[in-house]
C-alpha atoms as a PDB file:
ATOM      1  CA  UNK A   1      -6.910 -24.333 -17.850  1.00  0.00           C
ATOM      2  CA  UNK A   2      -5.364 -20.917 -16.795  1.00  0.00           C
ATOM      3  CA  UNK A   3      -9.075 -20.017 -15.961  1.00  0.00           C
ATOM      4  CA  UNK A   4     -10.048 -22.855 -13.708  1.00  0.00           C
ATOM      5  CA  UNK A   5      -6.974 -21.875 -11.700  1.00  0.00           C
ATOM      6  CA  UNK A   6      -7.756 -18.486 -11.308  1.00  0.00           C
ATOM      7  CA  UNK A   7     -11.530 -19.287 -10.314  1.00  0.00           C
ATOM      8  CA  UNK A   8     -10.573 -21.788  -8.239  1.00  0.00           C
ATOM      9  CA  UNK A   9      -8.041 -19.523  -6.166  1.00  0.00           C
ATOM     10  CA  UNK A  10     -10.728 -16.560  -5.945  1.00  0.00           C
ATOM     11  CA  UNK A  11     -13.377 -18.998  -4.744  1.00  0.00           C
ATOM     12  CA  UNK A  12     -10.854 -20.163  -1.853  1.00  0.00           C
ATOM     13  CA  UNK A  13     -10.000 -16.749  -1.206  1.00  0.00           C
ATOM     14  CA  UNK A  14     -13.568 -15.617  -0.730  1.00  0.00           C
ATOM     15  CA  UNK A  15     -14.046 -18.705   1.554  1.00  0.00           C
ATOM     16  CA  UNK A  16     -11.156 -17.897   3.511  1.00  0.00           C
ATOM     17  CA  UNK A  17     -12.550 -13.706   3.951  1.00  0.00           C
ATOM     18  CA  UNK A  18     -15.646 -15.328   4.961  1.00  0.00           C
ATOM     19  CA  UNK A  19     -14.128 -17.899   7.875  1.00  0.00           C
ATOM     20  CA  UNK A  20     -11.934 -15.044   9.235  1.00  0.00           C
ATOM     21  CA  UNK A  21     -14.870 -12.995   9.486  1.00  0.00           C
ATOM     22  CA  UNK A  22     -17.216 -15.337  10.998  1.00  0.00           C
ATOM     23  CA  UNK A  23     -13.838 -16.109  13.043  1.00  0.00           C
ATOM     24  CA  UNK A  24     -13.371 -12.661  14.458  1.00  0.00           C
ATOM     25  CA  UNK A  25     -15.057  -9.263  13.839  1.00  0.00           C
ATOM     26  CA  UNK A  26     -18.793 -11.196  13.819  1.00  0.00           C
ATOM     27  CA  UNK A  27     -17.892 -12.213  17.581  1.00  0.00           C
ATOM     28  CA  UNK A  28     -16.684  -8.777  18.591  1.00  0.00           C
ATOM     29  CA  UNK A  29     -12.916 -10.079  19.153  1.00  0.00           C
ATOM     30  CA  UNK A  30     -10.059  -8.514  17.367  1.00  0.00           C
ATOM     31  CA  UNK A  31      -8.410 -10.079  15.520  1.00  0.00           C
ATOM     32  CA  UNK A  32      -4.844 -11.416  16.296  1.00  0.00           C
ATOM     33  CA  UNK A  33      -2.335 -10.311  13.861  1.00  0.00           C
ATOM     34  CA  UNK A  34      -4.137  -8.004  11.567  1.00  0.00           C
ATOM     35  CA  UNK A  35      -6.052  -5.955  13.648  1.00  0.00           C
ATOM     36  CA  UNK A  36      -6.716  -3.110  10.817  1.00  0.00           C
ATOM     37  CA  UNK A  37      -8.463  -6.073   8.778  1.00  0.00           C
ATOM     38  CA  UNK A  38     -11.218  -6.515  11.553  1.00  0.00           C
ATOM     39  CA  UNK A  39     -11.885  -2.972  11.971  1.00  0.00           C
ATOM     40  CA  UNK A  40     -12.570  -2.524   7.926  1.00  0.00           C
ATOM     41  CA  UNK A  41     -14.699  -5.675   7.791  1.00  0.00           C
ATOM     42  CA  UNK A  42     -16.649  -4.430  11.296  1.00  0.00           C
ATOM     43  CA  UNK A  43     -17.087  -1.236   8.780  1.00  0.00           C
ATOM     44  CA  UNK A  44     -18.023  -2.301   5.771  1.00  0.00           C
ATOM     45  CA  UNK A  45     -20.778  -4.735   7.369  1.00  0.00           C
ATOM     46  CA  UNK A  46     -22.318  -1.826   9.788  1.00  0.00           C
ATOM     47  CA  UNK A  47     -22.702   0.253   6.804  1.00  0.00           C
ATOM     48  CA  UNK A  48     -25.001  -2.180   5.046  1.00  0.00           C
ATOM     49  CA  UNK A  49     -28.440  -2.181   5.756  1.00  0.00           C
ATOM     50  CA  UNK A  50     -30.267  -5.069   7.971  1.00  0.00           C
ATOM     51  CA  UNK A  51     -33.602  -5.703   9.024  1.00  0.00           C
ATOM     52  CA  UNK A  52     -34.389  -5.380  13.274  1.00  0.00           C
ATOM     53  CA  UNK A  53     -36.417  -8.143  14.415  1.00  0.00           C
ATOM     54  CA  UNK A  54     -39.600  -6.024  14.547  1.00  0.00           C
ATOM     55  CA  UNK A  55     -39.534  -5.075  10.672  1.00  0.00           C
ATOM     56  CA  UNK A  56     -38.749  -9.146  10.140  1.00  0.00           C
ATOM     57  CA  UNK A  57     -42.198  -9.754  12.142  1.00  0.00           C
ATOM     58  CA  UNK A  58     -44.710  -8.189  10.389  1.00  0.00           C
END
């Protein structure tokens, strides 16, 4: 039972990192009470790597 809970919170939590994200730092605005937040999730996503539409096209 004590398992459920605690994979039920985490899943919740993740859902909640993801909303504020998609809330805030993704649209370039900073974020309202926790500015330090947006600037470490703005930094952790620029350091992974992405494709550029031209690589996506070939």
């Amino acid at each position: 039972m004590l398992a459920i809970i605690l994979m039920m919170t985490l899943g919740v939590l993740v859902a909640c990192v993801v909303a504020v994200y998609v809330a805030y730092p993704h649209r370039g605005e900073e974020m309202p009470v926790v500015p330090q937040l947006g600037d470490a999730m703005r930094k952790g996503v620029d350091s992974l790597p992405t494709l550029e539409d031209s690589e996506s096209r070939v």
